[in-house]
N, C-alpha and C. Protein backbone atom coordinates (compact mmCIF):
# COMPACT_ATOMS: atom_id res chain seq x y z
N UNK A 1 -68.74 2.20 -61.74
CA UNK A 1 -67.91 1.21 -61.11
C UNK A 1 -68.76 0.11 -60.53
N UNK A 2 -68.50 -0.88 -60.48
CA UNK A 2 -69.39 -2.12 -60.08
C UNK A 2 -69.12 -2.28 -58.73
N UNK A 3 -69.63 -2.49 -58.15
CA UNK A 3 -70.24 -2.67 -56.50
C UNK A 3 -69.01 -3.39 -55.53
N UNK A 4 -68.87 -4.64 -56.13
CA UNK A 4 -68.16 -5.18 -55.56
C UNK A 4 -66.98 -4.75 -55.72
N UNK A 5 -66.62 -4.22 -56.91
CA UNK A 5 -64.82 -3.61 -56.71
C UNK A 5 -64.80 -3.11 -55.97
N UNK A 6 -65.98 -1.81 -55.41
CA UNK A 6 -66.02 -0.54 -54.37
C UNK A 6 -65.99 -1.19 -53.43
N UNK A 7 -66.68 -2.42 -52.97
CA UNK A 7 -66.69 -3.13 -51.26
C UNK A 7 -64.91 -3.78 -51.22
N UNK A 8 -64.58 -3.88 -52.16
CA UNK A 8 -63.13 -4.29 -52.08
C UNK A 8 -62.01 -3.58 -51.82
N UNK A 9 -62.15 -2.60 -52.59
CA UNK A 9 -61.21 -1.23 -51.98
C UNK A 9 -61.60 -0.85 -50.75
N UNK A 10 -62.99 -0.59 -50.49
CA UNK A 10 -63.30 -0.49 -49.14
C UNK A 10 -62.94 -1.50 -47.99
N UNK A 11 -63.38 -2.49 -48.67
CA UNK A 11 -62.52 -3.58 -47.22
C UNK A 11 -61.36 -3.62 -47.28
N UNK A 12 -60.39 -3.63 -48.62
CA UNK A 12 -58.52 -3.66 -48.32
C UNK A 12 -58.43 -2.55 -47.47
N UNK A 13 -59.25 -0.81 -47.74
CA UNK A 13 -58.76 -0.03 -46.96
C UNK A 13 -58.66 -0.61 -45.41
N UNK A 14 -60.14 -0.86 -45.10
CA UNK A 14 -60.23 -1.24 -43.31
C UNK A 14 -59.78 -2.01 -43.20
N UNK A 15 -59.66 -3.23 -43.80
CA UNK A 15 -58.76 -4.86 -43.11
C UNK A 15 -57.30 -4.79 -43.16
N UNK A 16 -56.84 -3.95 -44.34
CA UNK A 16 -55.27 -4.07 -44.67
C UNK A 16 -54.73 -2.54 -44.16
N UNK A 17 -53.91 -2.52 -43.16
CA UNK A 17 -54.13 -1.15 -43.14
C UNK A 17 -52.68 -0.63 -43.99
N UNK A 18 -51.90 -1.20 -44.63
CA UNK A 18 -50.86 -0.59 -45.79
C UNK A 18 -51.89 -0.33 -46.55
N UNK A 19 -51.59 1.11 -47.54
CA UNK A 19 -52.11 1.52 -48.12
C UNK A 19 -50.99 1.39 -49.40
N UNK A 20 -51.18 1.71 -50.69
CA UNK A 20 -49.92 2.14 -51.48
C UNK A 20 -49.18 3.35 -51.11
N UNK A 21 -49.65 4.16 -50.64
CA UNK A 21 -49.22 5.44 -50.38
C UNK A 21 -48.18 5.14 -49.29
N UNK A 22 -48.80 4.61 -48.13
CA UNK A 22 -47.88 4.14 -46.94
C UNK A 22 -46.61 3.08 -47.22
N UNK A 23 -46.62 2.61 -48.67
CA UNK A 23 -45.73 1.34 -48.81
C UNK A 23 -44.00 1.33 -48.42
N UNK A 24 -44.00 2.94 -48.80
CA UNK A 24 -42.40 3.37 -49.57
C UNK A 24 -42.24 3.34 -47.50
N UNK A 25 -42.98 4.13 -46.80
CA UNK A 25 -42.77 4.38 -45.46
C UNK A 25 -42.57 3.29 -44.75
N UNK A 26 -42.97 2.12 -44.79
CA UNK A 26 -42.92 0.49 -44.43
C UNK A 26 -41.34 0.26 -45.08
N UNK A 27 -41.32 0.26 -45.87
CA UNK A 27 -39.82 -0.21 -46.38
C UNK A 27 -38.84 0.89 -45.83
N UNK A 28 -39.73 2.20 -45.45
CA UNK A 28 -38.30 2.91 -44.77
C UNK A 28 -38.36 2.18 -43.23
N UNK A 29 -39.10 1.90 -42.42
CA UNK A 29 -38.80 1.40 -41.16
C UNK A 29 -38.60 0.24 -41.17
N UNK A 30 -38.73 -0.69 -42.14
CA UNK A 30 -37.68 -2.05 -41.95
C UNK A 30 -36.65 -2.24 -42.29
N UNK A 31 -35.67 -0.87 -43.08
CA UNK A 31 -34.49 -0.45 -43.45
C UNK A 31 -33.97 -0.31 -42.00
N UNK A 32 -34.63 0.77 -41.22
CA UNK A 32 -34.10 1.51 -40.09
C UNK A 32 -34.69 0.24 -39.08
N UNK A 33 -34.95 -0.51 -39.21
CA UNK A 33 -35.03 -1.81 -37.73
C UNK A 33 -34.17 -2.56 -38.39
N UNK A 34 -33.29 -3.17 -39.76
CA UNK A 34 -32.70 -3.39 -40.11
C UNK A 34 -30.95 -2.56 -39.35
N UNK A 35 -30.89 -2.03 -39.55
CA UNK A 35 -29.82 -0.98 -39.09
C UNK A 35 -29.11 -1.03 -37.75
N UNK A 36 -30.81 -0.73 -37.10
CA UNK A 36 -30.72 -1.01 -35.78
C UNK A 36 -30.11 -2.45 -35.51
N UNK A 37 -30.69 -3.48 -35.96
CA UNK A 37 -30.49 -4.57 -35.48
C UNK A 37 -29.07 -4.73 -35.66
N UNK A 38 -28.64 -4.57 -37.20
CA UNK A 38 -26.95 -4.89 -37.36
C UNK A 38 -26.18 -3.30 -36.47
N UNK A 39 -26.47 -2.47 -35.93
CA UNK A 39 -25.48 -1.93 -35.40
C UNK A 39 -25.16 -2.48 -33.71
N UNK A 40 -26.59 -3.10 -33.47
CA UNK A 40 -26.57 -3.85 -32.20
C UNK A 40 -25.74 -5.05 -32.00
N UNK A 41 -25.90 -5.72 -33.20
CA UNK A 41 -25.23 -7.20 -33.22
C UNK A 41 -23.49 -6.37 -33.40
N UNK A 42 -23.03 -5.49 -34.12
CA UNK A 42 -22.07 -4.88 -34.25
C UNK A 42 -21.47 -4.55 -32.92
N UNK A 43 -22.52 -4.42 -32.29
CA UNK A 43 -21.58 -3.33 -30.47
C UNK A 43 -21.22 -4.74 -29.75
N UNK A 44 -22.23 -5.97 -30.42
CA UNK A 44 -22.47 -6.83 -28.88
C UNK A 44 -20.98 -8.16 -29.34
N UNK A 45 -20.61 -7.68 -30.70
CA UNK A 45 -19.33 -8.54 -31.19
C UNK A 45 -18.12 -7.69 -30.58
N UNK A 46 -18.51 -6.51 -30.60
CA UNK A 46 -17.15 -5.18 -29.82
C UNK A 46 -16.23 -5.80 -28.68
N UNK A 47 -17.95 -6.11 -28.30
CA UNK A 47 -18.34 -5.97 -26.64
C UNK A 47 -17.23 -7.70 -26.27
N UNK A 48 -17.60 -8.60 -27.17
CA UNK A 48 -17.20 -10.28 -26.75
C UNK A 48 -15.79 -9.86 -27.28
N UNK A 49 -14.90 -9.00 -27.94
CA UNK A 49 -14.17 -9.08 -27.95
C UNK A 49 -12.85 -8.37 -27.60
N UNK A 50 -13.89 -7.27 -26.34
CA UNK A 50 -13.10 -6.41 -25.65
C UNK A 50 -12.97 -7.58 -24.21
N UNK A 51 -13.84 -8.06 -23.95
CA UNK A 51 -13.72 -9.39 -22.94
C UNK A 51 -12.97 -9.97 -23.04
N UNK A 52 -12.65 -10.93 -23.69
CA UNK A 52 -11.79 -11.71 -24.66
C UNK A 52 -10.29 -11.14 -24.50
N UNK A 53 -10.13 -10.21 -24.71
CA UNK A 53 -8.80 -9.23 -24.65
C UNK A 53 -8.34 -9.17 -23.06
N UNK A 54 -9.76 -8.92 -22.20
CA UNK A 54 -9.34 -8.50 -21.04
C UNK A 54 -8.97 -10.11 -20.25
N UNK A 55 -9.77 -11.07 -20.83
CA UNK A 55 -9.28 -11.96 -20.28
C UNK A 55 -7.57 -12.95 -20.18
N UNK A 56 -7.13 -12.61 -21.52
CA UNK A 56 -6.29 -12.80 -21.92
C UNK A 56 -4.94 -11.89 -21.41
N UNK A 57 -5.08 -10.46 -20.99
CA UNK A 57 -4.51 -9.67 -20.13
C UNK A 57 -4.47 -10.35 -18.42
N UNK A 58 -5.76 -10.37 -18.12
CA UNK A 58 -5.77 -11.34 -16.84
C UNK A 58 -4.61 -12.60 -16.82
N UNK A 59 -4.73 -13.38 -17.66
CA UNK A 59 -4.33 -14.69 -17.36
C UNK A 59 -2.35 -14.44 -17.52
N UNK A 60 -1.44 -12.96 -18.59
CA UNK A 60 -0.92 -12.83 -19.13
C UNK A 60 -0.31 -12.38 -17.40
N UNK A 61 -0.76 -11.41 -16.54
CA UNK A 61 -0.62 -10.87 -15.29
C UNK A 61 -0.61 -12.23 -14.39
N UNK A 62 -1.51 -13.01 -14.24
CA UNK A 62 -1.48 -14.03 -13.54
C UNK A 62 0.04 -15.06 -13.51
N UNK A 63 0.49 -14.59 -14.89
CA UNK A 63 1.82 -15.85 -15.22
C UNK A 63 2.94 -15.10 -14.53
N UNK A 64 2.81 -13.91 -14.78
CA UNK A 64 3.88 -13.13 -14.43
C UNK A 64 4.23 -13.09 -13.15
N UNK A 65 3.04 -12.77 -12.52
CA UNK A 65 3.12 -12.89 -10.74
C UNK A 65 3.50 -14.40 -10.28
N UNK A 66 3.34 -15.17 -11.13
CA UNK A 66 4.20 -16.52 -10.44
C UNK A 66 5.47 -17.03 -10.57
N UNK A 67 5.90 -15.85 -11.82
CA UNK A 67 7.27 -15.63 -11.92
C UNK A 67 7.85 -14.41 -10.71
N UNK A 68 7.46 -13.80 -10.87
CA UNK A 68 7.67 -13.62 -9.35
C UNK A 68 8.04 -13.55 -8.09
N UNK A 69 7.11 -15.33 -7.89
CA UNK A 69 7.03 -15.94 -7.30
C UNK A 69 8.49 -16.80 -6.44
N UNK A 70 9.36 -16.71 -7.65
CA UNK A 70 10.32 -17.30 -7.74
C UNK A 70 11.23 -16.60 -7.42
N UNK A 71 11.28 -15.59 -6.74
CA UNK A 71 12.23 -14.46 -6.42
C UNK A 71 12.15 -14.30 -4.55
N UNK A 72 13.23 -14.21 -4.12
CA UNK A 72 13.26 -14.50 -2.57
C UNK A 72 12.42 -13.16 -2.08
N UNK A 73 12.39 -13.26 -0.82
CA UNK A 73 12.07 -11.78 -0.18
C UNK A 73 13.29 -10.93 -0.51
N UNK A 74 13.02 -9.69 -0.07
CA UNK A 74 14.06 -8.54 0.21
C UNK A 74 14.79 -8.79 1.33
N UNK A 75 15.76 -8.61 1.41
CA UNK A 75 16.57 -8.38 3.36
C UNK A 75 17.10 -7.20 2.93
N UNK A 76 17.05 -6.18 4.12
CA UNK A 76 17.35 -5.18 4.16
C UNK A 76 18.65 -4.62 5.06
N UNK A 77 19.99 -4.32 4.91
CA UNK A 77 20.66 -4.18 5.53
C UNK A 77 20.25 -2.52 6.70
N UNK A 78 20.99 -2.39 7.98
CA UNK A 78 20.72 -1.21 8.66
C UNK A 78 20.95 -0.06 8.01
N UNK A 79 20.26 0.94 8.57
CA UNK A 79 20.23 2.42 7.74
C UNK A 79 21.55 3.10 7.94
N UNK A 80 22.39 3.25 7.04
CA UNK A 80 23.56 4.30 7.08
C UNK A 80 23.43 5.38 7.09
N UNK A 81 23.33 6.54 7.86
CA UNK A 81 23.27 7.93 7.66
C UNK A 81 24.14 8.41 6.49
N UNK A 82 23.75 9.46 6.18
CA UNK A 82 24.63 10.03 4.80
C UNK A 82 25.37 10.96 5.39
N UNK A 83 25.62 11.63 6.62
CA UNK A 83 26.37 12.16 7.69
C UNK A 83 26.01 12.34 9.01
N UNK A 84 26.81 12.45 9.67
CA UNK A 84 26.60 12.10 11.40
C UNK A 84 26.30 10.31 11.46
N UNK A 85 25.54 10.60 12.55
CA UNK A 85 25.26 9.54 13.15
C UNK A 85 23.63 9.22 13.33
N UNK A 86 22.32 10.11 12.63
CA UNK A 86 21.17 10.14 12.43
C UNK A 86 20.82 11.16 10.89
N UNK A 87 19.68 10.95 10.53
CA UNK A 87 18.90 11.77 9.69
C UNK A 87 18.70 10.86 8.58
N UNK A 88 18.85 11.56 7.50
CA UNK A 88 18.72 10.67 6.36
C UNK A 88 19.93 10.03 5.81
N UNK A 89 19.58 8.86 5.24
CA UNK A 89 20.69 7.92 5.04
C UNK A 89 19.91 6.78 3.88
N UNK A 90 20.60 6.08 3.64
CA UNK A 90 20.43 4.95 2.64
C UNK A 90 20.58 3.65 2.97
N UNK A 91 19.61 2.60 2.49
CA UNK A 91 19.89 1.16 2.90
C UNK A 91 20.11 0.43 1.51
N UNK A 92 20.49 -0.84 1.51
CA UNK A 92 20.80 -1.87 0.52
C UNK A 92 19.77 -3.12 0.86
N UNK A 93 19.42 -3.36 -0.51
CA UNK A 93 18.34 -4.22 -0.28
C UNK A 93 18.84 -5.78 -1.20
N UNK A 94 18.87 -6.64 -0.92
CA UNK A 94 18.67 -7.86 -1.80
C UNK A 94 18.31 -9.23 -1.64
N UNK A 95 17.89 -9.86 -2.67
CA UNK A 95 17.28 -11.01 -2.56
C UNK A 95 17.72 -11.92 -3.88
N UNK A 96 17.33 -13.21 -3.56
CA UNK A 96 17.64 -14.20 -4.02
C UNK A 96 16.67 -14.52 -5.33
N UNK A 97 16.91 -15.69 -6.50
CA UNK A 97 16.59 -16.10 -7.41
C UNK A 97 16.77 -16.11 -8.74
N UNK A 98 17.11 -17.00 -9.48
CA UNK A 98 17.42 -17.15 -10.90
C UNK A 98 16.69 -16.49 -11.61
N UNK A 99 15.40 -16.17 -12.01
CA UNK A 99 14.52 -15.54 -12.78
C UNK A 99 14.09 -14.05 -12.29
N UNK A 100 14.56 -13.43 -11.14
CA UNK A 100 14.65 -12.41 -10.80
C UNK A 100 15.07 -11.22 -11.78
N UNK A 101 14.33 -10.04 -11.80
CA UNK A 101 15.14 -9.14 -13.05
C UNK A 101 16.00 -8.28 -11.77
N UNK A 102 15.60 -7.81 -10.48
CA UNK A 102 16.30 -6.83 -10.05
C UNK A 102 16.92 -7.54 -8.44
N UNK A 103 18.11 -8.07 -8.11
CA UNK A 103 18.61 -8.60 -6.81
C UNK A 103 18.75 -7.76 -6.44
N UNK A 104 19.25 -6.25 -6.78
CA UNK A 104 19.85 -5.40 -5.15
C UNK A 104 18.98 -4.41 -5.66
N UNK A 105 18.55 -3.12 -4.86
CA UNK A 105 18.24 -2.18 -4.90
C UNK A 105 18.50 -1.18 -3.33
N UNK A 106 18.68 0.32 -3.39
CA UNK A 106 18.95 0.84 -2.65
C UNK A 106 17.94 1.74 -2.38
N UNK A 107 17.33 1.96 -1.24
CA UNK A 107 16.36 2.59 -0.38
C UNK A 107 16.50 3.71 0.66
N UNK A 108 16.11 5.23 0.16
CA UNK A 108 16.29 6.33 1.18
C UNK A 108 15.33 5.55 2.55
N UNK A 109 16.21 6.04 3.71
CA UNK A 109 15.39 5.74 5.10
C UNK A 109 16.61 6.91 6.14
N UNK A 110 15.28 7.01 6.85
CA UNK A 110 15.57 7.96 8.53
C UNK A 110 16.12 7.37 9.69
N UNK A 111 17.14 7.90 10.11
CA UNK A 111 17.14 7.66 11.36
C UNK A 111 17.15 8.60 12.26
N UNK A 112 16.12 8.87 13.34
CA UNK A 112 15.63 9.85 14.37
C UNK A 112 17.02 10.56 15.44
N UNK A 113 17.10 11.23 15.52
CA UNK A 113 18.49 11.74 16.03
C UNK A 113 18.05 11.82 17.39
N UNK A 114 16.85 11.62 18.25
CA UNK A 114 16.81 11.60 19.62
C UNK A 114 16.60 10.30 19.73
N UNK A 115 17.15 9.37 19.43
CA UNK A 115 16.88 7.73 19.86
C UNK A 115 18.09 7.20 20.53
N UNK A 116 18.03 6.96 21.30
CA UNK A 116 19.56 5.96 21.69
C UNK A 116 20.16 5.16 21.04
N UNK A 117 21.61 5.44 20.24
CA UNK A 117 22.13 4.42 19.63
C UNK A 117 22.69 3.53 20.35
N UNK A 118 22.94 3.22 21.44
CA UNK A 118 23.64 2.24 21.78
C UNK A 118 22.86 1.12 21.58
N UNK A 119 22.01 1.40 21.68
CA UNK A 119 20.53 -0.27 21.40
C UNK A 119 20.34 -0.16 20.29
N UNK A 120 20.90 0.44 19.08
CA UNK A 120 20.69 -0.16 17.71
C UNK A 120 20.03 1.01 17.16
N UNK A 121 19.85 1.88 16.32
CA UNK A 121 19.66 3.10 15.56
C UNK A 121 18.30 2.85 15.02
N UNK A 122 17.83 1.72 14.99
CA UNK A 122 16.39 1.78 14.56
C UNK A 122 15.81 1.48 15.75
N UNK A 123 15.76 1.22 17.00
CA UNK A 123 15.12 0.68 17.94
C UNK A 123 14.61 1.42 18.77
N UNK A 124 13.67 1.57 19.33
CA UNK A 124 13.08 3.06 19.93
C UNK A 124 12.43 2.26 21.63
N UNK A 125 12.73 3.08 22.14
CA UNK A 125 12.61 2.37 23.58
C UNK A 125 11.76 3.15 24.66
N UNK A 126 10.94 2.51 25.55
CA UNK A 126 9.97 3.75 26.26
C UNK A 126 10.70 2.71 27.62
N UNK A 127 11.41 4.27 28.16
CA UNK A 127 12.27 4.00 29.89
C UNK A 127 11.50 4.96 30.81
N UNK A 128 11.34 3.51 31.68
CA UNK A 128 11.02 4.30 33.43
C UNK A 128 11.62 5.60 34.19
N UNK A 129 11.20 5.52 35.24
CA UNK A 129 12.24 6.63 35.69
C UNK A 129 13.15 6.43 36.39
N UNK A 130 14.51 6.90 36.79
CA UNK A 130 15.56 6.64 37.04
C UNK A 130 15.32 5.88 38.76
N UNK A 131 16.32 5.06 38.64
CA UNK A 131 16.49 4.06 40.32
C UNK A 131 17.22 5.63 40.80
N UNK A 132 16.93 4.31 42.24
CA UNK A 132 18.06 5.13 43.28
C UNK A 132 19.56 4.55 42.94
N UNK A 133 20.25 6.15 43.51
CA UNK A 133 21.69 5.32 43.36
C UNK A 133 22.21 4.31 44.21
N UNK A 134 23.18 3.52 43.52
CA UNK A 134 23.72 2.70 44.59
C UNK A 134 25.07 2.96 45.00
N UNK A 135 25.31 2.93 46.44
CA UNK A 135 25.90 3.50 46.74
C UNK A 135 27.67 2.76 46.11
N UNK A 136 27.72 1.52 46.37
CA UNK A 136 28.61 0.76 45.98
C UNK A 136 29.26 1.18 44.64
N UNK A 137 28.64 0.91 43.34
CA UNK A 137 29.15 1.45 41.71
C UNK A 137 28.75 3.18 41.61
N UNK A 138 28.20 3.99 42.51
CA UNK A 138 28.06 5.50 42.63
C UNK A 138 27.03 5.04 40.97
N UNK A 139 26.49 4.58 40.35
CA UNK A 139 25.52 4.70 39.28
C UNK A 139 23.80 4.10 39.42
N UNK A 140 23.14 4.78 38.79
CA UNK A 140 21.44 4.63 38.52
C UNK A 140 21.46 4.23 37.51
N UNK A 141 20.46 3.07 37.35
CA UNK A 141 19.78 2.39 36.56
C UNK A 141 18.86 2.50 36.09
N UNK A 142 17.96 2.49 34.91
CA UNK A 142 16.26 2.76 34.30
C UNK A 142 16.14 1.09 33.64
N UNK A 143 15.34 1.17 33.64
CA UNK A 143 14.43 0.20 32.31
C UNK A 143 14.05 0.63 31.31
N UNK A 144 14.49 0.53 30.02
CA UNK A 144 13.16 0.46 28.95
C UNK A 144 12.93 -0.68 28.29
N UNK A 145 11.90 -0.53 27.72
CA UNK A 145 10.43 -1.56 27.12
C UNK A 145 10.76 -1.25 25.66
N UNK A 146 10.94 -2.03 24.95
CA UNK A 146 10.67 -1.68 23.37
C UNK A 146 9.15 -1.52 22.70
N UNK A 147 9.39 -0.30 22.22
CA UNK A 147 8.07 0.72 21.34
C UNK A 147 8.01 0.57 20.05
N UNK A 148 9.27 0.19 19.67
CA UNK A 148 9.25 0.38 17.80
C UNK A 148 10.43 0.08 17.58
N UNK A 149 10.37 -0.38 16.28
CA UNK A 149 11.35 -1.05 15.26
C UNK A 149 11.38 -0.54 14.23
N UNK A 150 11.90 0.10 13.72
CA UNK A 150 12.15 0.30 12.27
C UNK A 150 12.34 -0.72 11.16
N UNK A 151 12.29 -0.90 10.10
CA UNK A 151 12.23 -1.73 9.29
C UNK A 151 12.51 -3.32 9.44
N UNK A 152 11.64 -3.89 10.33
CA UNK A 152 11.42 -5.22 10.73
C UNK A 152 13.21 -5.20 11.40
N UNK A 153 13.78 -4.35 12.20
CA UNK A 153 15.26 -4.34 13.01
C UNK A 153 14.89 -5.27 14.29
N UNK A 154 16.31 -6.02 14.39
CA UNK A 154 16.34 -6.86 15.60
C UNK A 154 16.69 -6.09 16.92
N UNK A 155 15.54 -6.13 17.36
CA UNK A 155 16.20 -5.50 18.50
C UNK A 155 15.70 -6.26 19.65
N UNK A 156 16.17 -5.82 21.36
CA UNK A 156 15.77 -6.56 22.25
C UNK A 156 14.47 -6.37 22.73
N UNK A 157 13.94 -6.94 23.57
CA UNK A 157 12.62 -6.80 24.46
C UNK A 157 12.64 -5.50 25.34
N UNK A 158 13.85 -5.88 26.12
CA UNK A 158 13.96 -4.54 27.32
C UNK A 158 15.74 -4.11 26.99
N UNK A 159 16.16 -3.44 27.72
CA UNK A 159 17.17 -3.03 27.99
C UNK A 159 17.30 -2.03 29.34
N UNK A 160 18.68 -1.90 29.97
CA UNK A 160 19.24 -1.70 30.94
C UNK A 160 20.27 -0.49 30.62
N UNK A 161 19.84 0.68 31.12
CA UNK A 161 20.78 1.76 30.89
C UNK A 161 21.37 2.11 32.49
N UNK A 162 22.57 2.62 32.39
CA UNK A 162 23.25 3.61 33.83
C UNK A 162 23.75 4.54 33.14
N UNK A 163 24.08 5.23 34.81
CA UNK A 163 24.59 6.84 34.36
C UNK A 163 25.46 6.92 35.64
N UNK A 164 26.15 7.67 36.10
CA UNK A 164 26.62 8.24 36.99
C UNK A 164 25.72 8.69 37.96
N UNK A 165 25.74 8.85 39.39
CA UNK A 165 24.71 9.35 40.07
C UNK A 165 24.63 10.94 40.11
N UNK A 166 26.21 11.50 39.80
CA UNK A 166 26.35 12.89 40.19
C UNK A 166 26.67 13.13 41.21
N UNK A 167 26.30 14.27 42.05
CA UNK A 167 27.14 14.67 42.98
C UNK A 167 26.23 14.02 43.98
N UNK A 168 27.23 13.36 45.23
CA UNK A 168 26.77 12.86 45.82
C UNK A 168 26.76 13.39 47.43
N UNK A 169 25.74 13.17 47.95
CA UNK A 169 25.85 14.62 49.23
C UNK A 169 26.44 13.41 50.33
N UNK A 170 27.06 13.73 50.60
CA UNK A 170 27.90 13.15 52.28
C UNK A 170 26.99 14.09 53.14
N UNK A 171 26.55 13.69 54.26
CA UNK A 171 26.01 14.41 55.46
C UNK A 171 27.51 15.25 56.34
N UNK A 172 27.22 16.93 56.40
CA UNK A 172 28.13 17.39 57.25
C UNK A 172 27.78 17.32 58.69
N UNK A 173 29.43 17.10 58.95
CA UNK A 173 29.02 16.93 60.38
C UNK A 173 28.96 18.09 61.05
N UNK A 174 28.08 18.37 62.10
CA UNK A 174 27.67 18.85 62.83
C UNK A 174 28.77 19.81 63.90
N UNK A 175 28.69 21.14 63.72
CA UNK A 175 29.89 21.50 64.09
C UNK A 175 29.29 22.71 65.34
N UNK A 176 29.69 22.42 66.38
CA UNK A 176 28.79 22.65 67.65
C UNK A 176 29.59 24.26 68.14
N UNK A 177 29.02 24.89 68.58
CA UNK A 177 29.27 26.50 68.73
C UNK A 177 30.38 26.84 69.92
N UNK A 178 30.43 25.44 70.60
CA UNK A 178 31.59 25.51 71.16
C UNK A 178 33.14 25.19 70.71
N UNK A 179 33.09 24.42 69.87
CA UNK A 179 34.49 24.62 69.21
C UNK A 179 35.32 25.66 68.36
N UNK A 180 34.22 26.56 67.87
CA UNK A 180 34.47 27.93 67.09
C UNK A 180 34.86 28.97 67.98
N UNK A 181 34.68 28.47 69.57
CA UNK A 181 35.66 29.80 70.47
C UNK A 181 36.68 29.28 70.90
């Protein structure tokens, strides 16, 4: 073999480092970085067009809520018991607007059976302790303060309750040991 072919094979070996042997293995890893690359570009088109979707959901929610928009509040009528005069009961609800899908709807609600109805069945009241009686109307007076409201209910600030005083003691008179003989 002549000299220089041998320094030639010898230098392709060291300078080039593909060999023939290694060739088929080179074309397998630029297959598989090939692959890679299109399954990447594949996820990252997924990806812009799961966005895309969600944005379009966004803006689809956004229209709706300004339809909506166009629908009055609720007013709520007082709670009807479903018997007696406390416990559970039902209210009526409705509101105003042309583009509205639902104007009335009806709503389970409580009413507390130790509350005073005379001040309104939703209104809950924290009272002082009882006055003295007076002697004039024989009745006692309290104060209460309003504590709570039930479903945004009108009720007052304070209120003014009476009662009867009950039995009322007269002082006996004095009955002296001489008149009993």
């Amino acid at each position: 073999m002549n000299i220089n072919v041998m320094k030639m094979e010898e230098c392709f070996r060291i300078k080039c480092p593909l060999s023939s042997a290694s060739l088929p293995s080179v074309m397998q890893q630029q297959q598989q970085q090939r692959r890679i690359f299109t399954a990447a570009l594949l996820a990252l088109v997924f990806i812009l067009a799961a966005v895309s979707t969600t944005e379009a959901g966004k803006k689809e929610k956004l229209e709706k809520k300004a339809k909506k928009s166009d629908c009055g509040e609720w007013q709520w009528s007082v709670c009807v018991p479903t018997s007696g005069d406390c416990g559970l009961g039902t209210r009526e609800g409705t509101r105003s607007g042309a583009e509205c899908k639902q104007t009335t709807k009806t709503q389970k609600c409580k009413i507390p059976c130790n509350w005073k109805k005379q001040f309104g069945a939703e209104c809950k009241y924290q009272f002082q302790a009882w006055g003295e009686c007076d002697l004039n109307t024989a009745l006692k007076t309290r104060t209460g303060n309003l504590k709570r409201a039930l479903h945004n209910a009108d009720c007052q600030k304070t209120v003014t309750i009476s009662k009867p005083c009950g039995k009322l003691t007269k002082p006996k008179p004095q009955v002296s040991e001489i008149s009993r003989t």
